[in-house]
C-alpha atoms as a PDB file:
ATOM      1  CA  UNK A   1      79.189  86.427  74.900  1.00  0.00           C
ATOM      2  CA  UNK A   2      79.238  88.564  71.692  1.00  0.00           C
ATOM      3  CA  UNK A   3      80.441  91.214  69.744  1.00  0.00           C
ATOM      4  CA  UNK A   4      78.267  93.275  67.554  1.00  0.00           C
ATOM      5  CA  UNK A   5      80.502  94.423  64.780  1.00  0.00           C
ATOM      6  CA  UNK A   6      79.023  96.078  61.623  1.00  0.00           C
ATOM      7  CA  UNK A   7      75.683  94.535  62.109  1.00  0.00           C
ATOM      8  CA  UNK A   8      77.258  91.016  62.759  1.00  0.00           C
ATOM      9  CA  UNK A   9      77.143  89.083  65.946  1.00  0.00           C
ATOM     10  CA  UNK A  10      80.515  87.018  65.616  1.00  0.00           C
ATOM     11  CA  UNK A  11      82.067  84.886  68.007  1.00  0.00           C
ATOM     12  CA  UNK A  12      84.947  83.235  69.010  1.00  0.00           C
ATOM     13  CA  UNK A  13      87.931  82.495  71.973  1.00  0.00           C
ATOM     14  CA  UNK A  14      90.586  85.427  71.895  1.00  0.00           C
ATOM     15  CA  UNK A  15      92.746  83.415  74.720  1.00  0.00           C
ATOM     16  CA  UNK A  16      93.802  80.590  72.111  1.00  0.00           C
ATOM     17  CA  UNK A  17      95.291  83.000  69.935  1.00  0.00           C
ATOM     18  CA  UNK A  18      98.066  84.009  72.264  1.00  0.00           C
ATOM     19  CA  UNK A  19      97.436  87.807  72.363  1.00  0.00           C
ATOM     20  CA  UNK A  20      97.059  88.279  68.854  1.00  0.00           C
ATOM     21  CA  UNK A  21      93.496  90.066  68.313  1.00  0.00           C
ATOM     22  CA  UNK A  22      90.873  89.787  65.724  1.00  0.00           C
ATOM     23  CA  UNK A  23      88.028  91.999  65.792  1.00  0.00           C
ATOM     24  CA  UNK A  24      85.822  89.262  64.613  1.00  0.00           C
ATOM     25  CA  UNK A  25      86.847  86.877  67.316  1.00  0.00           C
ATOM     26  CA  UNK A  26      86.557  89.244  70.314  1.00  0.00           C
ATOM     27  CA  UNK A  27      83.853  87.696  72.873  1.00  0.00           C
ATOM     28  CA  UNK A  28      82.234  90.211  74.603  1.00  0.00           C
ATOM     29  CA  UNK A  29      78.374  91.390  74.789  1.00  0.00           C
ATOM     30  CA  UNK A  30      77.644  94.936  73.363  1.00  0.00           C
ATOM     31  CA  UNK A  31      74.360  96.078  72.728  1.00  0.00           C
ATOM     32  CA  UNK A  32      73.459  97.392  68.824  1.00  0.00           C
ATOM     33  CA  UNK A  33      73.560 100.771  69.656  1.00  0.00           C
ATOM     34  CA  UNK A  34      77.010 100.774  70.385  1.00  0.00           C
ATOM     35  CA  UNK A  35      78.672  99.448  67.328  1.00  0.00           C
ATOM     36  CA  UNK A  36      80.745 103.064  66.749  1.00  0.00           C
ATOM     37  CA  UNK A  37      82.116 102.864  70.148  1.00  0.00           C
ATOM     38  CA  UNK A  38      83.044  99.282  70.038  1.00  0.00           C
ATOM     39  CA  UNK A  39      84.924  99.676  66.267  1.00  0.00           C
ATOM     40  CA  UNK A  40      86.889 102.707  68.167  1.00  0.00           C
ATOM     41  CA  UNK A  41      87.801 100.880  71.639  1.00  0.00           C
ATOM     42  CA  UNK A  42      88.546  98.178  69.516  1.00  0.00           C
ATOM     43  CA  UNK A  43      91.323  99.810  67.203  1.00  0.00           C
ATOM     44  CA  UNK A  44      92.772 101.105  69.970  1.00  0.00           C
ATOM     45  CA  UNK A  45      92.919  98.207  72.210  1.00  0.00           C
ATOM     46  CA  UNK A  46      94.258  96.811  69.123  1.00  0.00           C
ATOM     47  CA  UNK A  47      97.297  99.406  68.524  1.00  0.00           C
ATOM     48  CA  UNK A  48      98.132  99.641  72.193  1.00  0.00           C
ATOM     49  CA  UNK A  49      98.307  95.323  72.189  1.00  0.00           C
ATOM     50  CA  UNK A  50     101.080  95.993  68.983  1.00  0.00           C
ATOM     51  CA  UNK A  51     102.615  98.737  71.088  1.00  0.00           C
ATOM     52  CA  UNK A  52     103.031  96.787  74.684  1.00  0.00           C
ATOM     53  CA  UNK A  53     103.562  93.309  73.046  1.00  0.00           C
ATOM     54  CA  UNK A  54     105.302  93.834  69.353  1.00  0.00           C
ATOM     55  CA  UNK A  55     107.123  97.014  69.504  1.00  0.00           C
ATOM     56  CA  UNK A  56     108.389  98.072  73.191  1.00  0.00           C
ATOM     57  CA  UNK A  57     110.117  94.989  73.387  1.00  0.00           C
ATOM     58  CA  UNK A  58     111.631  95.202  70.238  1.00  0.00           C
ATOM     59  CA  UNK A  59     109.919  91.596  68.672  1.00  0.00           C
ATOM     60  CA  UNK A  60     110.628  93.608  65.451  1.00  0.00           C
ATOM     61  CA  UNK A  61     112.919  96.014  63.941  1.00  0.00           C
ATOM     62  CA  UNK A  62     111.651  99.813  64.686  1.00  0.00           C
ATOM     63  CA  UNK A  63     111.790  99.733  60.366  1.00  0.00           C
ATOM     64  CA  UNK A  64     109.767  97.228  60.035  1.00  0.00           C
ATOM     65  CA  UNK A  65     107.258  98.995  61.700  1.00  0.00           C
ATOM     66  CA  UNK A  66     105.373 100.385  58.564  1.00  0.00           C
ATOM     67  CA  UNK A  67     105.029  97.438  57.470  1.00  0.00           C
ATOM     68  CA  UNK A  68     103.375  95.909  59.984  1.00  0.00           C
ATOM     69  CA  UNK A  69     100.822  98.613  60.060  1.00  0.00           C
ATOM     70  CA  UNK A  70      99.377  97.816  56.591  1.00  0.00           C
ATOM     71  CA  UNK A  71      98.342  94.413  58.078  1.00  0.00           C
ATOM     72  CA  UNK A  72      97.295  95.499  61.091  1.00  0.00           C
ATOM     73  CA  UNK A  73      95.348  98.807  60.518  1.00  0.00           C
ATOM     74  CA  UNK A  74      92.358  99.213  58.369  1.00  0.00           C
ATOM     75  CA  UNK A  75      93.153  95.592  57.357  1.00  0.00           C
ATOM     76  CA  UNK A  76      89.487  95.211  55.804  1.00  0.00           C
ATOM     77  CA  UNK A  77      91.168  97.802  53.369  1.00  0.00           C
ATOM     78  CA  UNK A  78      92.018  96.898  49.753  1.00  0.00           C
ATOM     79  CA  UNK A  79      95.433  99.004  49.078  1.00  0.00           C
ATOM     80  CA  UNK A  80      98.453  99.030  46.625  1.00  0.00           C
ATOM     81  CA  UNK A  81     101.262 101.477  46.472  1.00  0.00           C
ATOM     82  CA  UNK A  82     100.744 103.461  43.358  1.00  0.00           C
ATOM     83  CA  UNK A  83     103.906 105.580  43.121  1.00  0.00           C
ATOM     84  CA  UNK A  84     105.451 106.192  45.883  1.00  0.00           C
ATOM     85  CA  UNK A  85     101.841 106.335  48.258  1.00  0.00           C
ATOM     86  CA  UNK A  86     100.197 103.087  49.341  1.00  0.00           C
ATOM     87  CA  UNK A  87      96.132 104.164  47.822  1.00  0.00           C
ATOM     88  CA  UNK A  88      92.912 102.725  48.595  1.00  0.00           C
ATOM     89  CA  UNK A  89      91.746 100.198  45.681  1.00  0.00           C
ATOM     90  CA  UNK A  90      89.348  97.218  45.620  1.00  0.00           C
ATOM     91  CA  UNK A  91      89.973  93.243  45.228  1.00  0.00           C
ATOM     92  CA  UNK A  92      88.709  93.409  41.616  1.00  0.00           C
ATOM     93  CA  UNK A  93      91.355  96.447  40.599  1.00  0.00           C
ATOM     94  CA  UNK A  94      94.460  94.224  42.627  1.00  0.00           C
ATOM     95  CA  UNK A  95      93.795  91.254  40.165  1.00  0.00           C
ATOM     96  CA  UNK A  96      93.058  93.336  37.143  1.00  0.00           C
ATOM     97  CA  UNK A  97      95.720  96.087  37.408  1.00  0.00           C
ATOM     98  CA  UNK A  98      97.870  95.446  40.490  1.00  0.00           C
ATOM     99  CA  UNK A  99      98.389  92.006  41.080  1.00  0.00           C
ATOM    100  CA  UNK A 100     102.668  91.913  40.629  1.00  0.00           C
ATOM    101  CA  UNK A 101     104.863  92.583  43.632  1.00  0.00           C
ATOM    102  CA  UNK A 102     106.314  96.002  42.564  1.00  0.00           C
ATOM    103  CA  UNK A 103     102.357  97.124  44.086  1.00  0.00           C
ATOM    104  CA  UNK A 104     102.707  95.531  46.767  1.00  0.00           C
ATOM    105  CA  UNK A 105      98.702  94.809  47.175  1.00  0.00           C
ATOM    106  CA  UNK A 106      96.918  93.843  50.307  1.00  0.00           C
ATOM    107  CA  UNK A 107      93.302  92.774  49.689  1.00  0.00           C
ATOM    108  CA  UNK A 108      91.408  93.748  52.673  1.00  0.00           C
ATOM    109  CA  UNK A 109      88.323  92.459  51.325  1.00  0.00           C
ATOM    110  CA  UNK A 110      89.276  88.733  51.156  1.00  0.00           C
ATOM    111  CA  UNK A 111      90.747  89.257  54.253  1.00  0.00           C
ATOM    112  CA  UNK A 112      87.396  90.083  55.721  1.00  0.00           C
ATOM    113  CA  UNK A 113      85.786  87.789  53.658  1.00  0.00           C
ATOM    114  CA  UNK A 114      87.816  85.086  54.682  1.00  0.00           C
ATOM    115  CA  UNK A 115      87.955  86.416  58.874  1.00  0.00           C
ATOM    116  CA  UNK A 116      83.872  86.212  58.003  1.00  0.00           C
ATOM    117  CA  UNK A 117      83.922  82.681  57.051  1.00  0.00           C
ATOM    118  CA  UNK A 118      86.103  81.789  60.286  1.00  0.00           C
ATOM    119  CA  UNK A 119      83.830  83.362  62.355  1.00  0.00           C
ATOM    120  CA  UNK A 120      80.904  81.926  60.771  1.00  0.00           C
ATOM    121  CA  UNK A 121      82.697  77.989  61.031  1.00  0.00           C
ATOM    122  CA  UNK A 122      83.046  79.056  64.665  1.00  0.00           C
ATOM    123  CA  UNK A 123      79.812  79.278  64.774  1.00  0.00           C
ATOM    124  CA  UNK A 124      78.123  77.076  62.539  1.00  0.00           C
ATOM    125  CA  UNK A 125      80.620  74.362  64.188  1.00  0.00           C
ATOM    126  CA  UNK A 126      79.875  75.846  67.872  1.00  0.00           C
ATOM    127  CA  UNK A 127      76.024  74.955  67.389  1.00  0.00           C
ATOM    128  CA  UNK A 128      76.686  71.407  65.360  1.00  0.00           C
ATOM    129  CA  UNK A 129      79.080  69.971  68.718  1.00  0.00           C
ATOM    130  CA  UNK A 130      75.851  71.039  70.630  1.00  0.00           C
ATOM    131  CA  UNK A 131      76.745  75.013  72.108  1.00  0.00           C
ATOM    132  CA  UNK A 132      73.086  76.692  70.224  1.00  0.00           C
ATOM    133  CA  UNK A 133      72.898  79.910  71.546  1.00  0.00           C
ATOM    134  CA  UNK A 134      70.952  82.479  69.334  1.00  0.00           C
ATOM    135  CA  UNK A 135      74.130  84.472  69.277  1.00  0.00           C
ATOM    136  CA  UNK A 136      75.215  81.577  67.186  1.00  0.00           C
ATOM    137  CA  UNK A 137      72.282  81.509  65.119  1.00  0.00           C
ATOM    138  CA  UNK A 138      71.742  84.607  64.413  1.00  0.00           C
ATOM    139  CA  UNK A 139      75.460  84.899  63.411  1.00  0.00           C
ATOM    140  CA  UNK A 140      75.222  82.392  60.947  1.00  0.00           C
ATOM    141  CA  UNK A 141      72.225  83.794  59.187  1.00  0.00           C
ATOM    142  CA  UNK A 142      74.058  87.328  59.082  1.00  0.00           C
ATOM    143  CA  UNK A 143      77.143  85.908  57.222  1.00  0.00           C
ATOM    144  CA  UNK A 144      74.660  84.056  55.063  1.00  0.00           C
ATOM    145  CA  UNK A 145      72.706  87.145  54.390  1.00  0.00           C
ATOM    146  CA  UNK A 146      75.972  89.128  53.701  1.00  0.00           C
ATOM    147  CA  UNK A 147      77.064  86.474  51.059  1.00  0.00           C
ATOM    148  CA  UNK A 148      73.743  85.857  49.589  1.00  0.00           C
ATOM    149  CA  UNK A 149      74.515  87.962  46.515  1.00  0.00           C
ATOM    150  CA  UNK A 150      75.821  85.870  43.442  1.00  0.00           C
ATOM    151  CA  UNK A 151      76.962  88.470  41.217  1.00  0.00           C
ATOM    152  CA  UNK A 152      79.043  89.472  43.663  1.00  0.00           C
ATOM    153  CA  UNK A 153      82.661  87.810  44.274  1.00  0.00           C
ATOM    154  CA  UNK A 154      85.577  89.174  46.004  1.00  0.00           C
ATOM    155  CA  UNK A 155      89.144  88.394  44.058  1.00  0.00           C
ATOM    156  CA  UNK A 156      86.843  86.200  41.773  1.00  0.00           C
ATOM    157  CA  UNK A 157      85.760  83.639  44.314  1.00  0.00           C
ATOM    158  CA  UNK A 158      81.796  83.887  44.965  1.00  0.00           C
ATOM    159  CA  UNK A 159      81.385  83.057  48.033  1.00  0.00           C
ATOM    160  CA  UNK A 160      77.839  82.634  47.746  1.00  0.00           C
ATOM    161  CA  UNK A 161      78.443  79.175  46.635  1.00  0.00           C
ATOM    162  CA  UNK A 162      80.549  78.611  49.922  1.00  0.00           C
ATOM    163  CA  UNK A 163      77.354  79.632  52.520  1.00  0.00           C
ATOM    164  CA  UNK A 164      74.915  77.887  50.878  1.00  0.00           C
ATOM    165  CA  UNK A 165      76.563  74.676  51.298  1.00  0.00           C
ATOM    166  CA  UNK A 166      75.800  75.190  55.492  1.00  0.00           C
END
């Protein structure tokens, strides 16, 4: 089964990640004209997991809490604090202007980028040890699509030159 997520069919086995969930590794079959819906369930099935596993029984410090959220909401998000508020950037601005700890930066985008590339190993690797589904194929040639672009790069990696290797 598959997930359509942002135009992407992705893949991969929730169960051998102990609970922790990825929104590109969730296995379940949604049609394309559901994609909002899914993206919403999914956030929420994702804060409720932190809630009942992470928080209720106190795995962390209640102060730590905050902290946790950056990586686990809007994680796709580039962000640094600037002043005292944690702002929206982009991957090229983090290694340019706020690449020292006092930012703090999180680069959502080569988080995605790199989530992409696991789901599209999963994949790719699924479909090479003999599991060809069209699911499968059709993720691979998404990712591929998505990367195509050589000018772009995301924290100076072009990642281009990784796809076109498979």
């Amino acid at each position: 089964m598959v997930i359509v997520y942002k135009g992407a069919h992705v893949t991969g086995n929730w169960g051998k990640r102990d609970g922790v969930l990825s929104r590109e590794h969730l296995v379940i079959l949604v049609g394309n004209g559901q994609r909002g819906d899914i993206e919403d369930i999914v956030k929420k099935y994702e804060k409720d997991e932190m809630k009942r596993r992470i928080y209720q029984p106190g795995l962390i410090p209640r102060s730590w809490r905050g902290e946790m959220n950056k990586f686990t909401e809007n994680e796709f998000e580039s962000k640094a604090k600037i002043g005292d508020k944690l702002e929206s950037t982009t991957s090229d601005e983090i290694n340019e202007k706020y690449h020292e700890d006092k930012f703090d930066p999180i680069d959502g985008e080569i988080i995605e980028a790199a989530d992409n590339l696991a789901a599209f190993l999963e994949a790719y690797l699924a479909i090479q040890n003999g599991i060809v589904t069209s699911e499968f194929e059709r993720a691979i040639c998404i990712f591929k699509e998505k990367y195509k672009d050589e000018e772009k790069t995301i924290a100076g990696l072009n990642f281009k030159e990784i796809y076109i290797d498979f």
